[in-house]
C-alpha atoms as a PDB file:
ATOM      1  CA  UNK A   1      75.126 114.924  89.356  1.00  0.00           C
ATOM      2  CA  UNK A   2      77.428 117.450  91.196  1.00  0.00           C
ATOM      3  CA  UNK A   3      76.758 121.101  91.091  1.00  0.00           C
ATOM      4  CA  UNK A   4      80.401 123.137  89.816  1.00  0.00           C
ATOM      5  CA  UNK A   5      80.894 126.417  90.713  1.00  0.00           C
ATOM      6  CA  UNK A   6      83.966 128.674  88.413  1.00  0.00           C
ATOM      7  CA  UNK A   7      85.682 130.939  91.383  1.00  0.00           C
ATOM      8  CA  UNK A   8      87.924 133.640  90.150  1.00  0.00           C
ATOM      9  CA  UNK A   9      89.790 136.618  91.113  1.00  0.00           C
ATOM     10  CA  UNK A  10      88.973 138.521  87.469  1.00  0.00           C
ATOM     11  CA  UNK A  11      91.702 141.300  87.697  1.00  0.00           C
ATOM     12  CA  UNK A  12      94.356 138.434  88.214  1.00  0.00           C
ATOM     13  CA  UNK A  13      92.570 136.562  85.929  1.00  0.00           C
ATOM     14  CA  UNK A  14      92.554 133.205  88.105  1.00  0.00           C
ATOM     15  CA  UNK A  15      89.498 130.762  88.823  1.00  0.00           C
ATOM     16  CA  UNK A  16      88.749 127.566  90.535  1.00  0.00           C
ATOM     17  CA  UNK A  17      86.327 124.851  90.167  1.00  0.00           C
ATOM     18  CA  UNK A  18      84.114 124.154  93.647  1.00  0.00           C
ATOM     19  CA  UNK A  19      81.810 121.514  93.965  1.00  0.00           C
ATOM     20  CA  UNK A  20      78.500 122.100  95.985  1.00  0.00           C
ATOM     21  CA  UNK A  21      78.442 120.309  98.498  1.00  0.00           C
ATOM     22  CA  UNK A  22      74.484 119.517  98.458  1.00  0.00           C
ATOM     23  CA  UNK A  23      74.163 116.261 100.862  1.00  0.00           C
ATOM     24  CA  UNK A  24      75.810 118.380 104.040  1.00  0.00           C
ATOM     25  CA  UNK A  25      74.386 121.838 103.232  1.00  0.00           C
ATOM     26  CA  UNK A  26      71.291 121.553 100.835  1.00  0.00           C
ATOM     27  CA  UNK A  27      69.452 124.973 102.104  1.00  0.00           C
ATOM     28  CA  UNK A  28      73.000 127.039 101.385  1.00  0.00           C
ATOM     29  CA  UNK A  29      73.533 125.808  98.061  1.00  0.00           C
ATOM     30  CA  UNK A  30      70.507 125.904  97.063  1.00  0.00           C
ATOM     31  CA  UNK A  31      70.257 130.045  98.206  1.00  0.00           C
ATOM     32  CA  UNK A  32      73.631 130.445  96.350  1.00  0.00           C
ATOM     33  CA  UNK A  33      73.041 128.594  93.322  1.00  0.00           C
ATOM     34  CA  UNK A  34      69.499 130.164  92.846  1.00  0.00           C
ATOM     35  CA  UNK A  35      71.587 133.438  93.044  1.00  0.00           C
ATOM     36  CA  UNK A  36      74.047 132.572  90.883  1.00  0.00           C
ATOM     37  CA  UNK A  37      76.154 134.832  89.347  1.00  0.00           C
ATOM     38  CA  UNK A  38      77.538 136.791  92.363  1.00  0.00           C
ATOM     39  CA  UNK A  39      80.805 139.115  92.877  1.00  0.00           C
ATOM     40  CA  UNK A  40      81.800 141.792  94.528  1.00  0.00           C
ATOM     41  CA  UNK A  41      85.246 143.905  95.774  1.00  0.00           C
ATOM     42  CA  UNK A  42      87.447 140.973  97.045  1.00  0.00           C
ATOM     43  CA  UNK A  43      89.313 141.427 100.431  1.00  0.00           C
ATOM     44  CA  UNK A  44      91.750 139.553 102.191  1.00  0.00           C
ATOM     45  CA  UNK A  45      91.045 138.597 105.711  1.00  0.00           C
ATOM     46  CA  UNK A  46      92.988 140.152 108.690  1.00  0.00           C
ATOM     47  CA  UNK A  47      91.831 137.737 111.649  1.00  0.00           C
ATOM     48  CA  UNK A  48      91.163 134.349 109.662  1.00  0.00           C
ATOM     49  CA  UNK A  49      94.284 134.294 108.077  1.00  0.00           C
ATOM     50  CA  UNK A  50      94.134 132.353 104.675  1.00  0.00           C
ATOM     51  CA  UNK A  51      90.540 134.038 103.400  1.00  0.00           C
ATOM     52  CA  UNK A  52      89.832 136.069 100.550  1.00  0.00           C
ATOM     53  CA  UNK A  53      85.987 137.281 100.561  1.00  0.00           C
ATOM     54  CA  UNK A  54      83.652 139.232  99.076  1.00  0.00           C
ATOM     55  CA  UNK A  55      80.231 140.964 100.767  1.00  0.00           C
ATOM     56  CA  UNK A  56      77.012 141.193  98.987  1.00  0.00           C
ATOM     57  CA  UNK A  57      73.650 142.300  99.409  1.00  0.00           C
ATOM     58  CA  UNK A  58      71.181 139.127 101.006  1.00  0.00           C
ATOM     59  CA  UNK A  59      69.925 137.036  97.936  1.00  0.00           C
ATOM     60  CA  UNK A  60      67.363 134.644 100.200  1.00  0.00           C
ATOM     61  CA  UNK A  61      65.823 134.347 103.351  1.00  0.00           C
ATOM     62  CA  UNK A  62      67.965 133.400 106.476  1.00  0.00           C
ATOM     63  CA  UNK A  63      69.459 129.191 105.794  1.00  0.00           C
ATOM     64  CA  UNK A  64      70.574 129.135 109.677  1.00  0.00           C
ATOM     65  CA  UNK A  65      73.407 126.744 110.445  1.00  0.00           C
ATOM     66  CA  UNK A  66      74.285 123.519 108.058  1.00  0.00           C
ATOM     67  CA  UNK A  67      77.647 121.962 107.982  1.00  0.00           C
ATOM     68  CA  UNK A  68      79.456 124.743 110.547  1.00  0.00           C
ATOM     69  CA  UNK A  69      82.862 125.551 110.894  1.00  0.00           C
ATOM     70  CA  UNK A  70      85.074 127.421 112.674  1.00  0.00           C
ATOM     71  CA  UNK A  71      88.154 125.735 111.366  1.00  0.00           C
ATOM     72  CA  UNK A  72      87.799 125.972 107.720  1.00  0.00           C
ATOM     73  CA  UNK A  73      90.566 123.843 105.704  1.00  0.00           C
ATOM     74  CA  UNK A  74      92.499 124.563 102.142  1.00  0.00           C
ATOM     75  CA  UNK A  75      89.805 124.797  99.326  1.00  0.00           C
ATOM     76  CA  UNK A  76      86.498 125.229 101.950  1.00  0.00           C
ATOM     77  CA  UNK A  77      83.735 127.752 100.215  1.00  0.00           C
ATOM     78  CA  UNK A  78      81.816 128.986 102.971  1.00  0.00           C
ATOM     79  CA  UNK A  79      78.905 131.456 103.537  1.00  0.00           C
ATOM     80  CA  UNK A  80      78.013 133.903 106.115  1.00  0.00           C
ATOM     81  CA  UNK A  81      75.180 136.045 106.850  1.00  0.00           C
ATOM     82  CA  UNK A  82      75.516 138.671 108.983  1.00  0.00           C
ATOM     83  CA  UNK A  83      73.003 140.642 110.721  1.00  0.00           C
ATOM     84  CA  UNK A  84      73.395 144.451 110.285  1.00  0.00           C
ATOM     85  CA  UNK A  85      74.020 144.524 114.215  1.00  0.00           C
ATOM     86  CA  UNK A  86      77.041 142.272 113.846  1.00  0.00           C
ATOM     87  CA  UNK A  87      79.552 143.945 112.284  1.00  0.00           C
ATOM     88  CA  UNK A  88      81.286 146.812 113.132  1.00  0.00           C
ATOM     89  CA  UNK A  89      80.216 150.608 112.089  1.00  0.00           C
ATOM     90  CA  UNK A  90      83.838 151.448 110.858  1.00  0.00           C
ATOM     91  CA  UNK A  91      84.347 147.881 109.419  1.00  0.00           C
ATOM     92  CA  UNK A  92      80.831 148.505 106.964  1.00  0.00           C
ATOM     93  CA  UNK A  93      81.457 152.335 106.383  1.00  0.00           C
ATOM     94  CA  UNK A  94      84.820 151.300 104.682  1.00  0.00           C
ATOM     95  CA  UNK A  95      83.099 148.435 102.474  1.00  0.00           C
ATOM     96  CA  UNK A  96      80.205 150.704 101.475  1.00  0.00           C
ATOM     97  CA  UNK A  97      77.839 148.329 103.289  1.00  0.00           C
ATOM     98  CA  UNK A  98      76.734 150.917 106.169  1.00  0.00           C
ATOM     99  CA  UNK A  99      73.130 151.110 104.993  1.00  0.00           C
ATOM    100  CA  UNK A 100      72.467 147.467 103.986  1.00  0.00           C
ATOM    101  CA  UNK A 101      70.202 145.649 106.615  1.00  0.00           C
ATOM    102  CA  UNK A 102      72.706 142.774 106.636  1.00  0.00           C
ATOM    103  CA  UNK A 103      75.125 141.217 103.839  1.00  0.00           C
ATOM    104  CA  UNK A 104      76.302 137.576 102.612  1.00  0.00           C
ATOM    105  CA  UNK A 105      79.685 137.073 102.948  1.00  0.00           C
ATOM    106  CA  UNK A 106      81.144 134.696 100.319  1.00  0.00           C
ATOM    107  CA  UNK A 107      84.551 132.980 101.248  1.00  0.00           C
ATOM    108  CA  UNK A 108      87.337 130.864  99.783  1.00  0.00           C
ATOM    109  CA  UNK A 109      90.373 129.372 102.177  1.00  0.00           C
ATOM    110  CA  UNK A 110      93.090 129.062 100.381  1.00  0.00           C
ATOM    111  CA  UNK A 111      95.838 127.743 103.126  1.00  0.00           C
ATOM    112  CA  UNK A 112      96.194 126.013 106.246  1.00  0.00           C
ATOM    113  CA  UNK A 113      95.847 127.162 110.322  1.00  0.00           C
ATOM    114  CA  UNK A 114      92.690 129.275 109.961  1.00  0.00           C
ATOM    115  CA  UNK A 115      90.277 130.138 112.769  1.00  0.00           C
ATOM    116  CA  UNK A 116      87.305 132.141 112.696  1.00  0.00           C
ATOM    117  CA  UNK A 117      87.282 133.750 115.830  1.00  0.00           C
ATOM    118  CA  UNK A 118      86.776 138.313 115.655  1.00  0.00           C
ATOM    119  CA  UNK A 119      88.175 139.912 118.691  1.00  0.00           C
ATOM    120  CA  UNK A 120      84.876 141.977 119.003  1.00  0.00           C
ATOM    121  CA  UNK A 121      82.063 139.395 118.935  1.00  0.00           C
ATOM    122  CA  UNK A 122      83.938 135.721 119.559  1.00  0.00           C
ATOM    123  CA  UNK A 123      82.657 132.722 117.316  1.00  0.00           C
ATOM    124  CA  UNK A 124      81.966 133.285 113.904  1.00  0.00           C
ATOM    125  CA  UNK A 125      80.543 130.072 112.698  1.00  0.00           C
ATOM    126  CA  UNK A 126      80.410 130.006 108.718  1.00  0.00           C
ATOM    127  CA  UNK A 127      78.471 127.455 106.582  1.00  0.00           C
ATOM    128  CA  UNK A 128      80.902 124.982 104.380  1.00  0.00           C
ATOM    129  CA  UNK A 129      78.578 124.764 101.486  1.00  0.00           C
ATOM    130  CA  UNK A 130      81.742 123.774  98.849  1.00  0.00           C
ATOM    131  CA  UNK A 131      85.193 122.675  97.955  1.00  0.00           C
ATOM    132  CA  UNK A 132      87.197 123.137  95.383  1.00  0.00           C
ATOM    133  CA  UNK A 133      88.277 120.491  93.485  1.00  0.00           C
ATOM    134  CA  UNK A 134      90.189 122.068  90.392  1.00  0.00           C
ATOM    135  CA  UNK A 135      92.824 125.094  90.637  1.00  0.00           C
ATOM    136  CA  UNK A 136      93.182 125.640  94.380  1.00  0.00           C
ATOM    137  CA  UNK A 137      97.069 125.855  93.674  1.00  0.00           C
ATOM    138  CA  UNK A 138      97.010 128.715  91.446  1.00  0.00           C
ATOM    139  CA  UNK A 139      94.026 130.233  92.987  1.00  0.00           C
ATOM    140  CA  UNK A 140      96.267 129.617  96.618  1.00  0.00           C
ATOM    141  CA  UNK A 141      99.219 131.576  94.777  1.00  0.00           C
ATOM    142  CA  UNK A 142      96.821 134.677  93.348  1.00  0.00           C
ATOM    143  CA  UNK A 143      95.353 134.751  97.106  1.00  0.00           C
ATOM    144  CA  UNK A 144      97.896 135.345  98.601  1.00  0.00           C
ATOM    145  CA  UNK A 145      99.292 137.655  96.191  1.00  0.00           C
ATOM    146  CA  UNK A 146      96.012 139.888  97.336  1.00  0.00           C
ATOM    147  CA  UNK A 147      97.317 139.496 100.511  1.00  0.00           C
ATOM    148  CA  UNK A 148     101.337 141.082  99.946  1.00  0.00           C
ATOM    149  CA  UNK A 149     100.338 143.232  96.582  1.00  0.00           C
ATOM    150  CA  UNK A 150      96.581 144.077  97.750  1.00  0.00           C
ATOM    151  CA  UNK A 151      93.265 143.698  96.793  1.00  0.00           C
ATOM    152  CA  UNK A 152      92.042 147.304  95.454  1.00  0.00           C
ATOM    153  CA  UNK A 153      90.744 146.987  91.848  1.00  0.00           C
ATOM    154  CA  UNK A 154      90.057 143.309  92.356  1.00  0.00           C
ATOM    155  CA  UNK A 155      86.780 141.221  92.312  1.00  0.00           C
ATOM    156  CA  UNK A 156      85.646 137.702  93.388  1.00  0.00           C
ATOM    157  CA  UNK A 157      83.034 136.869  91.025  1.00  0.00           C
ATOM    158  CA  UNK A 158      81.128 133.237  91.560  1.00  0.00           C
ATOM    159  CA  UNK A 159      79.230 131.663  88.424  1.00  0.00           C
ATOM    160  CA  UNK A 160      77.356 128.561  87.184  1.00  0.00           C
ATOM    161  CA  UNK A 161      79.387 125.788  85.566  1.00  0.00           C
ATOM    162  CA  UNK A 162      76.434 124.041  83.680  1.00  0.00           C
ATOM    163  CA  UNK A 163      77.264 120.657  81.930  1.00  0.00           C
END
């Protein structure tokens, strides 16, 4: 039986339904289901283009590379861990994640064209782990309305759907 994940965007009150996807990345859902619930301050992406995201502290050990994309597509759920050495001093002041050793970064695509290539490191390769199967239009519409209206006050919470 398929694993369902409820995505939302709680200030806008919008969610999603994602589907782990457990044949091509078993180790990855497995970390983020065991962790299950998860949230944090969502943020729009400026380089990927149709992201929203949220960073959180490391929940399991490193899962290295399963299912890898650079090109995620409408409705991908992908996972990245990144070092504390990868991201930029400025970039983890301003998300209040200066002092963490490293942080999971938790990401829905919501639109077309994206490519996950930073200007400061090249690559960044991103697990797709699940994909949503319910609400990706509305969830599409309140992404993007992060994107023009902004993103302060809002959260990107990820839960169980048991059943």
């Amino acid at each position: 039986m398929s694993r369902l994940m409820k995505i939302s965007l709680a200030k806008r009150g919008v969610s999603c339904v994602a589907r782990l996807l457990d044949k091509d990345a078993p180790r990855t859902c497995d970390a983020v289901w065991n962790a299950l619930p998860l949230g944090g301050d969502a943020y729009h992406a400026k380089y990927a283009r149709n992201e929203v995201y949220t960073m959180v502290e490391r929940f399991a050990e490193p899962v290295g590379q399963e299912n890898p994309t650079v090109t995620p597509i409408p409705g991908d759920v992908v996972f990245f861990d990144f070092n504390g050495g990868m991201l930029d001093r400025a970039f983890k002041e301003e998300k209040g994640i200066d002092q963490l050793p490293g942080v999971i970064d938790l990401a829905i695509f919501y639109g077309r064209n994206n490519l996950l290539l930073n200007g400061d490191v090249g690559w960044v390769i991103g697990n797709v782990y699940g994909t949503i199967v319910e609400g990706l239009e509305q969830m599409a519409e309140a992404c993007n309305d992060v994107w023009r209206a902004g993103a302060i006050g809002e959260r990107l919470v990820y839960e169980r759907l048991d059943g």
